[in-house]
PDB file of N, CA and C in Angstrom:
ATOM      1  N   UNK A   1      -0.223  -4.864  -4.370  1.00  0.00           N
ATOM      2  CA  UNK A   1      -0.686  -5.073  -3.020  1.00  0.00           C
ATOM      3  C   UNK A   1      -0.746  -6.573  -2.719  1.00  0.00           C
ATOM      4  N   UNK A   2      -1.010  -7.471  -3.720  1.00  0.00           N
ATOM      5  CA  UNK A   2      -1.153  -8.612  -3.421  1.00  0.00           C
ATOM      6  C   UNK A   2       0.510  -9.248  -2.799  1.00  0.00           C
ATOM      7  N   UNK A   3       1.468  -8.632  -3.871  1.00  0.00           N
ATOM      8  CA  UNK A   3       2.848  -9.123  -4.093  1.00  0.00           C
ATOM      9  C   UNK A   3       2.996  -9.164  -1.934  1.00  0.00           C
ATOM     10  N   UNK A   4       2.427  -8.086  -1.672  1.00  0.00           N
ATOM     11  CA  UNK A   4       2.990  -7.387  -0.362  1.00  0.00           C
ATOM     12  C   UNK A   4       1.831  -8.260   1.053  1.00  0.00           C
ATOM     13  N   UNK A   5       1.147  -8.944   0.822  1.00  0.00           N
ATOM     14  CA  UNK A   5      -0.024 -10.035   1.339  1.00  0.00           C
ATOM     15  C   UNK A   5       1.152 -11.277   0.838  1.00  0.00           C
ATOM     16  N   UNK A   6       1.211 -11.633   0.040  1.00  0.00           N
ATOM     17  CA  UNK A   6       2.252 -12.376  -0.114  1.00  0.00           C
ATOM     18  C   UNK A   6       3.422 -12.951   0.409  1.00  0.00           C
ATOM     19  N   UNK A   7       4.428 -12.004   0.440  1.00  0.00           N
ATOM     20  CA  UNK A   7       5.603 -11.408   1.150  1.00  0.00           C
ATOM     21  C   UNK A   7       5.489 -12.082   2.490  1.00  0.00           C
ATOM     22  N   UNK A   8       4.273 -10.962   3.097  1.00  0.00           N
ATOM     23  CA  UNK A   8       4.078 -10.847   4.609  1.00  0.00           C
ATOM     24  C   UNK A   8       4.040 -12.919   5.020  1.00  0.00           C
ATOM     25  N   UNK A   9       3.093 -13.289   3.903  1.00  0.00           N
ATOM     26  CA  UNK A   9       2.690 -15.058   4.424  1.00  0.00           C
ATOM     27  C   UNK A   9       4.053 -15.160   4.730  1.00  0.00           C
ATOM     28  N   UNK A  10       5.180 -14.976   3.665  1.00  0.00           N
ATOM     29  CA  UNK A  10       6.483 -16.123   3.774  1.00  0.00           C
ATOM     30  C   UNK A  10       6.771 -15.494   5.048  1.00  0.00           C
ATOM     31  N   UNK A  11       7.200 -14.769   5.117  1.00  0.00           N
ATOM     32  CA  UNK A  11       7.693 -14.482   6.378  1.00  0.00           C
ATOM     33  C   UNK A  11       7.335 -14.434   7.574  1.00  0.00           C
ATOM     34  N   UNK A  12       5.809 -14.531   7.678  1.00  0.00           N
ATOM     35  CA  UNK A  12       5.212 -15.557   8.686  1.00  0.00           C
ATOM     36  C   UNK A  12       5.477 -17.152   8.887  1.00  0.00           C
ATOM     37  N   UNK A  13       5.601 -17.537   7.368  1.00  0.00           N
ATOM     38  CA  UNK A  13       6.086 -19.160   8.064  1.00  0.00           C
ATOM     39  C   UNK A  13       7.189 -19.017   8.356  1.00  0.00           C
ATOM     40  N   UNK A  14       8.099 -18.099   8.026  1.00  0.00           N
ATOM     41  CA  UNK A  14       9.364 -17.974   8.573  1.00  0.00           C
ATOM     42  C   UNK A  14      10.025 -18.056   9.886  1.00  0.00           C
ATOM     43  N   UNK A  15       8.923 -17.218  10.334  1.00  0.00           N
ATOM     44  CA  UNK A  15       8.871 -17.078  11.751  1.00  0.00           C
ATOM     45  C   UNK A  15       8.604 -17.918  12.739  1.00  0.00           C
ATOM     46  N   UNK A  16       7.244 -18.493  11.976  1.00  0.00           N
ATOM     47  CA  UNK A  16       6.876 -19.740  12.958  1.00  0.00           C
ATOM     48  C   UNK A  16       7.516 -20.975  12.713  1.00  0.00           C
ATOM     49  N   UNK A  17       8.548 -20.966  11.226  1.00  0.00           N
ATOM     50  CA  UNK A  17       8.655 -22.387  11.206  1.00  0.00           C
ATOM     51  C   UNK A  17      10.242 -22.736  12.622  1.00  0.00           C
ATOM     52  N   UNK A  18       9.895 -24.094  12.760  1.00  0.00           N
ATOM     53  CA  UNK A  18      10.891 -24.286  13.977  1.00  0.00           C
ATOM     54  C   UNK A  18      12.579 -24.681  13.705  1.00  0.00           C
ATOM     55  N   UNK A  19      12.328 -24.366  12.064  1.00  0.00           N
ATOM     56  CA  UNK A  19      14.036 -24.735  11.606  1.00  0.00           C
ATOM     57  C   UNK A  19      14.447 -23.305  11.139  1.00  0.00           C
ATOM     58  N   UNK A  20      14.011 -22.460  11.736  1.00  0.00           N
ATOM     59  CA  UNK A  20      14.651 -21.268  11.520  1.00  0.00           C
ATOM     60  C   UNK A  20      15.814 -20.475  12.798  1.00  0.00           C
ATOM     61  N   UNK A  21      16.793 -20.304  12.797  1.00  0.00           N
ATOM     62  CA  UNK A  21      17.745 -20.516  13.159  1.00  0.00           C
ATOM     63  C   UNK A  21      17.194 -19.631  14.441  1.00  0.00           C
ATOM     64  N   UNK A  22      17.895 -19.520  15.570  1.00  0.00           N
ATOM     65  CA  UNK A  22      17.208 -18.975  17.145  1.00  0.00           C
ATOM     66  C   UNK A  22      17.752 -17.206  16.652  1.00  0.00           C
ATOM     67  N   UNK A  23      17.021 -16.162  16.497  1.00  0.00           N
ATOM     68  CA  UNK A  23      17.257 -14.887  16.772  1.00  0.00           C
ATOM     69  C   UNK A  23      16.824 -14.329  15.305  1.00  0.00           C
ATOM     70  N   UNK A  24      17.124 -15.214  14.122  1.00  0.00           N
ATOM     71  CA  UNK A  24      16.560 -15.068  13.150  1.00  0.00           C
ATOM     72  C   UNK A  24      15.159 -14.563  12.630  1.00  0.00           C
ATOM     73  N   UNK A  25      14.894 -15.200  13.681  1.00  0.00           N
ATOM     74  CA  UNK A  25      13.247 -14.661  13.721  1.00  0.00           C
ATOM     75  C   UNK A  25      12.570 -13.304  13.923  1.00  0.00           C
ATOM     76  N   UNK A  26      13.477 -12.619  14.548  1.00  0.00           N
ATOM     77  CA  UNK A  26      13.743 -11.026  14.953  1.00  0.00           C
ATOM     78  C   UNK A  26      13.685 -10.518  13.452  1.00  0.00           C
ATOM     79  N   UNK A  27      14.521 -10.956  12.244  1.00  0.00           N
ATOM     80  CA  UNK A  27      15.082 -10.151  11.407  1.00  0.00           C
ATOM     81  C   UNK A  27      13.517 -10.545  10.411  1.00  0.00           C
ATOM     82  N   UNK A  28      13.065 -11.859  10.423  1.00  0.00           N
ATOM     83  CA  UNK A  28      11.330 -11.722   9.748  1.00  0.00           C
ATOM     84  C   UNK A  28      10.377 -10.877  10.152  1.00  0.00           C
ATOM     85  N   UNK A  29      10.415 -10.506  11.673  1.00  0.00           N
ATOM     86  CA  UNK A  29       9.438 -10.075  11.787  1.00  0.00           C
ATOM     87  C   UNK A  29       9.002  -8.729  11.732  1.00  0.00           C
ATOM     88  N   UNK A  30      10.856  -8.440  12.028  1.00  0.00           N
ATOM     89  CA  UNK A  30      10.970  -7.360  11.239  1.00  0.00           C
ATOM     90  C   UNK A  30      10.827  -6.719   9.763  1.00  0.00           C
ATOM     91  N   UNK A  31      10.936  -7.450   8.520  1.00  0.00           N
ATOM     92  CA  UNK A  31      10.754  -7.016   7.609  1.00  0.00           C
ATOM     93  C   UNK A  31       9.089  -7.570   7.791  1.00  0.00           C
ATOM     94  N   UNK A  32       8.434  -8.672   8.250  1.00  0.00           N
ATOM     95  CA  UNK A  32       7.044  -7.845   8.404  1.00  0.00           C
ATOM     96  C   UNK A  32       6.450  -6.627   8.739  1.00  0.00           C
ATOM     97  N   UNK A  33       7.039  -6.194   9.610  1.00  0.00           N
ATOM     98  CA  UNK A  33       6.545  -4.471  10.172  1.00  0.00           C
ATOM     99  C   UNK A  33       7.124  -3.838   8.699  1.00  0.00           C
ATOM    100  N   UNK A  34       7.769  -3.576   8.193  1.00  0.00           N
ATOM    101  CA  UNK A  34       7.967  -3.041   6.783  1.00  0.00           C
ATOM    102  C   UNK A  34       7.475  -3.377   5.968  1.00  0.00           C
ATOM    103  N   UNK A  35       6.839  -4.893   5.600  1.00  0.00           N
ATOM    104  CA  UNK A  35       5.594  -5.173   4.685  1.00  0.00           C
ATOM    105  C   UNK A  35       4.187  -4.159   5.123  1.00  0.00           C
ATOM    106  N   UNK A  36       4.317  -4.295   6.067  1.00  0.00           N
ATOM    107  CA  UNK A  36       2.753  -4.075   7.262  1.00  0.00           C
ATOM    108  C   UNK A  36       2.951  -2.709   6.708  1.00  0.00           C
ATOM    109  N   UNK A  37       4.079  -1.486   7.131  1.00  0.00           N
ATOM    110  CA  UNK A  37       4.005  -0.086   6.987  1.00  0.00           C
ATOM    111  C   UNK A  37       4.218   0.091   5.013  1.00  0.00           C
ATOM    112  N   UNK A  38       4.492  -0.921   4.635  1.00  0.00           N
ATOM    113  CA  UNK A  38       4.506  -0.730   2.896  1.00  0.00           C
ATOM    114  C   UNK A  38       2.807  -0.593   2.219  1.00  0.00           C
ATOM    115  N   UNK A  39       2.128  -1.832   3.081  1.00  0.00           N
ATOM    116  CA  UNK A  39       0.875  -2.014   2.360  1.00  0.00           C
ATOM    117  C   UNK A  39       0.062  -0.965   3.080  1.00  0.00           C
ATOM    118  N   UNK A  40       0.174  -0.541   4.721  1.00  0.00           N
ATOM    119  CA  UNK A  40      -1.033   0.979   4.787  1.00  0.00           C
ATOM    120  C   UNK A  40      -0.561   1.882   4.006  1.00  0.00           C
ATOM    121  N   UNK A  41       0.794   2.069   3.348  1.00  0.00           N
ATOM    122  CA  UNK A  41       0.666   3.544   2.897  1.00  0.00           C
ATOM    123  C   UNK A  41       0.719   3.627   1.627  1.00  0.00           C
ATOM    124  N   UNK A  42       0.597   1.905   0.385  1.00  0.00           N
ATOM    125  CA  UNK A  42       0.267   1.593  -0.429  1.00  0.00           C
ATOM    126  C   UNK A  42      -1.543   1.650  -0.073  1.00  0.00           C
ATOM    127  N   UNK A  43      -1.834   1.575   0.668  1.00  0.00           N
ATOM    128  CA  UNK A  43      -3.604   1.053   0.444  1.00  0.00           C
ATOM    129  C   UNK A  43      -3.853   2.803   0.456  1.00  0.00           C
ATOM    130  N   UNK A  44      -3.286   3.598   1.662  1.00  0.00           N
ATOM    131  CA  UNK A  44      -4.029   4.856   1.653  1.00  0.00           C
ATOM    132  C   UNK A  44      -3.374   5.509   0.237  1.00  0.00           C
ATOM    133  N   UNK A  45      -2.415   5.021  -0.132  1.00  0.00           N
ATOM    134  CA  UNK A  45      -2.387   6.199  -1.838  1.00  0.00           C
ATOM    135  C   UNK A  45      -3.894   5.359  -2.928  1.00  0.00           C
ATOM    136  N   UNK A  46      -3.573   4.264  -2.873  1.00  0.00           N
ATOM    137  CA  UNK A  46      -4.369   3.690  -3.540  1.00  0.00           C
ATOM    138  C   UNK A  46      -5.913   4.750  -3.713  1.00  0.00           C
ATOM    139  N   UNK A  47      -6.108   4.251  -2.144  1.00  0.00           N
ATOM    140  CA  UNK A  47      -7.638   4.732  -1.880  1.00  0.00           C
ATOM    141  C   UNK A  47      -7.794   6.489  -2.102  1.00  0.00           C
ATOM    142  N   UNK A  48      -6.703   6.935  -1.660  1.00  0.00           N
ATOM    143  CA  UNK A  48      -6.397   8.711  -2.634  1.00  0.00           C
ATOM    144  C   UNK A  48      -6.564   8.998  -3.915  1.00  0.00           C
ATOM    145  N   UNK A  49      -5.912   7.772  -4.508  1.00  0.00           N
ATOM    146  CA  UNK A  49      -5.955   8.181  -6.143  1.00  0.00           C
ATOM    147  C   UNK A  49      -7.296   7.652  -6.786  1.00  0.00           C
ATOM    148  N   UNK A  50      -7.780   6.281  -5.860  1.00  0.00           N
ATOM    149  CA  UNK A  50      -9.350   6.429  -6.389  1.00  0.00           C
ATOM    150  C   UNK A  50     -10.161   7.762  -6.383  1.00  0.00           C
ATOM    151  N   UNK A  51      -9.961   8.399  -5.142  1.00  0.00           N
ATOM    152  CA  UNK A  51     -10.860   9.202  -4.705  1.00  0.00           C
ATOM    153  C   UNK A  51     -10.818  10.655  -5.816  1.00  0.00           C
ATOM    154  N   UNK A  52      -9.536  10.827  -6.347  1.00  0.00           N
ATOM    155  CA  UNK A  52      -9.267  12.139  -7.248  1.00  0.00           C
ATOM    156  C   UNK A  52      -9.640  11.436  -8.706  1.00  0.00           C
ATOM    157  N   UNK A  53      -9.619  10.488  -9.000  1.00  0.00           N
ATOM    158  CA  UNK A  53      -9.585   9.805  -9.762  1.00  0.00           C
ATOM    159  C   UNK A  53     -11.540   9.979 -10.879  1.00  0.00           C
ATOM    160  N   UNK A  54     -12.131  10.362  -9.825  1.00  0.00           N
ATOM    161  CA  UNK A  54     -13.312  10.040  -9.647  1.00  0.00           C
ATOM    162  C   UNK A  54     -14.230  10.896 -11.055  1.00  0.00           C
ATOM    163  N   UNK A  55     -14.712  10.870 -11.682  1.00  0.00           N
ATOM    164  CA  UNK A  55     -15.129  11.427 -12.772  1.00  0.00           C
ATOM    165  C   UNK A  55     -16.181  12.754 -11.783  1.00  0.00           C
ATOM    166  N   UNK A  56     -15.674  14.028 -12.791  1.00  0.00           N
ATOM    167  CA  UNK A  56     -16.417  14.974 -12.424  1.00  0.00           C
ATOM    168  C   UNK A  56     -17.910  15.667 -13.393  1.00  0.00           C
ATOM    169  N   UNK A  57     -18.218  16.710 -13.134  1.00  0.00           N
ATOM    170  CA  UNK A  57     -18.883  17.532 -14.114  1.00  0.00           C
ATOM    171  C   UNK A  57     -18.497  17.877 -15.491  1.00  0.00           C
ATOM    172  N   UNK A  58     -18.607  18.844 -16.074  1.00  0.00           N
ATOM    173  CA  UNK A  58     -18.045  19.055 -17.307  1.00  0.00           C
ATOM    174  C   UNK A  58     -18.013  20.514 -16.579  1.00  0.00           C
ATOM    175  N   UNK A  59     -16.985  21.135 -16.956  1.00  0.00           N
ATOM    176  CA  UNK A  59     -16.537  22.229 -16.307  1.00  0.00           C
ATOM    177  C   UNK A  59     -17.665  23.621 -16.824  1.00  0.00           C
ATOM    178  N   UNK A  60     -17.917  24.425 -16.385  1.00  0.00           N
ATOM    179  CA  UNK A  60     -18.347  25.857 -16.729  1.00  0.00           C
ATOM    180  C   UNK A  60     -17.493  26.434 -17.030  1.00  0.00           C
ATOM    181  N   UNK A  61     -17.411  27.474 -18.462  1.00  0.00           N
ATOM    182  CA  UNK A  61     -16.401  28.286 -18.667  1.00  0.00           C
ATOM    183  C   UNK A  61     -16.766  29.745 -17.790  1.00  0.00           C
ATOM    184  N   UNK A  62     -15.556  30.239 -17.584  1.00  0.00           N
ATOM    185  CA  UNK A  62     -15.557  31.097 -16.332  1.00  0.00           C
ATOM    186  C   UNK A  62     -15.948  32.124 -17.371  1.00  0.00           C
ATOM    187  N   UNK A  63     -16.291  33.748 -16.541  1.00  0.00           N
ATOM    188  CA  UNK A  63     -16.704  34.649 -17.577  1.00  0.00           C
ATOM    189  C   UNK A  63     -15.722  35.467 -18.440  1.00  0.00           C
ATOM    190  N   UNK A  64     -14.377  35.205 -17.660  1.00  0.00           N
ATOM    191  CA  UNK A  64     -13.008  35.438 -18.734  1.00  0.00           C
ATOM    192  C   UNK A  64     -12.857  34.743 -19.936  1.00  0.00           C
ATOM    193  N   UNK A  65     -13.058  33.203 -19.995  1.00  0.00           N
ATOM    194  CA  UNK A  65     -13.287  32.143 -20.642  1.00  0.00           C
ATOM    195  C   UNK A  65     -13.653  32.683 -21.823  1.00  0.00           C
ATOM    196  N   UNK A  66     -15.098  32.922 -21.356  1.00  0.00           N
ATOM    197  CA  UNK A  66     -16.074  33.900 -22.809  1.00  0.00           C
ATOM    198  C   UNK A  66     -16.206  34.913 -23.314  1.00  0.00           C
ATOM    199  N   UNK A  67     -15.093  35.656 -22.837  1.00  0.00           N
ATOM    200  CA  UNK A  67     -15.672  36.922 -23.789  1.00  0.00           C
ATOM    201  C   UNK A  67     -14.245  36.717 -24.822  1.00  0.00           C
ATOM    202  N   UNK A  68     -13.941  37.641 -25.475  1.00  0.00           N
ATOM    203  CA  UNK A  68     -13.125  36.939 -26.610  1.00  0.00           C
ATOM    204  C   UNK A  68     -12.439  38.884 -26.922  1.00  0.00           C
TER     205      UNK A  68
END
């Protein structure tokens, strides 16, 4: 996630810097919107796999479980 915070900077100075060629700037800001849609749907798996991730109970054996 960081790599992708990263990314997004360069290609912000990209954008703003003034030696970047005229129309060019279209094609940064575009692969920003693809950083931008990389890191929400990197953050929401993230925050998914915390969430399953999450330590449970110790299970009950069912009553099939036990009889033998």
């Amino acid at each position: 996630m960081e790599r992708l915070v990263e990314l997004r900077a360069r290609c912000q100075r990209q954008t703003n810097s003034i030696v970047t060629p005229m129309g060019d700037e279209m094609f940064y800001r575009y692969q920003q919107s693809l950083i931008d849609e990389a890191a929400t749907t990197v953050g929401a798996l993230l925050q998914r796999s915390s969430l399953t991730n999450r330590p449970t109970s110790p299970a009950v054996p069912s009553s099939r479980e036990s009889k033998n």
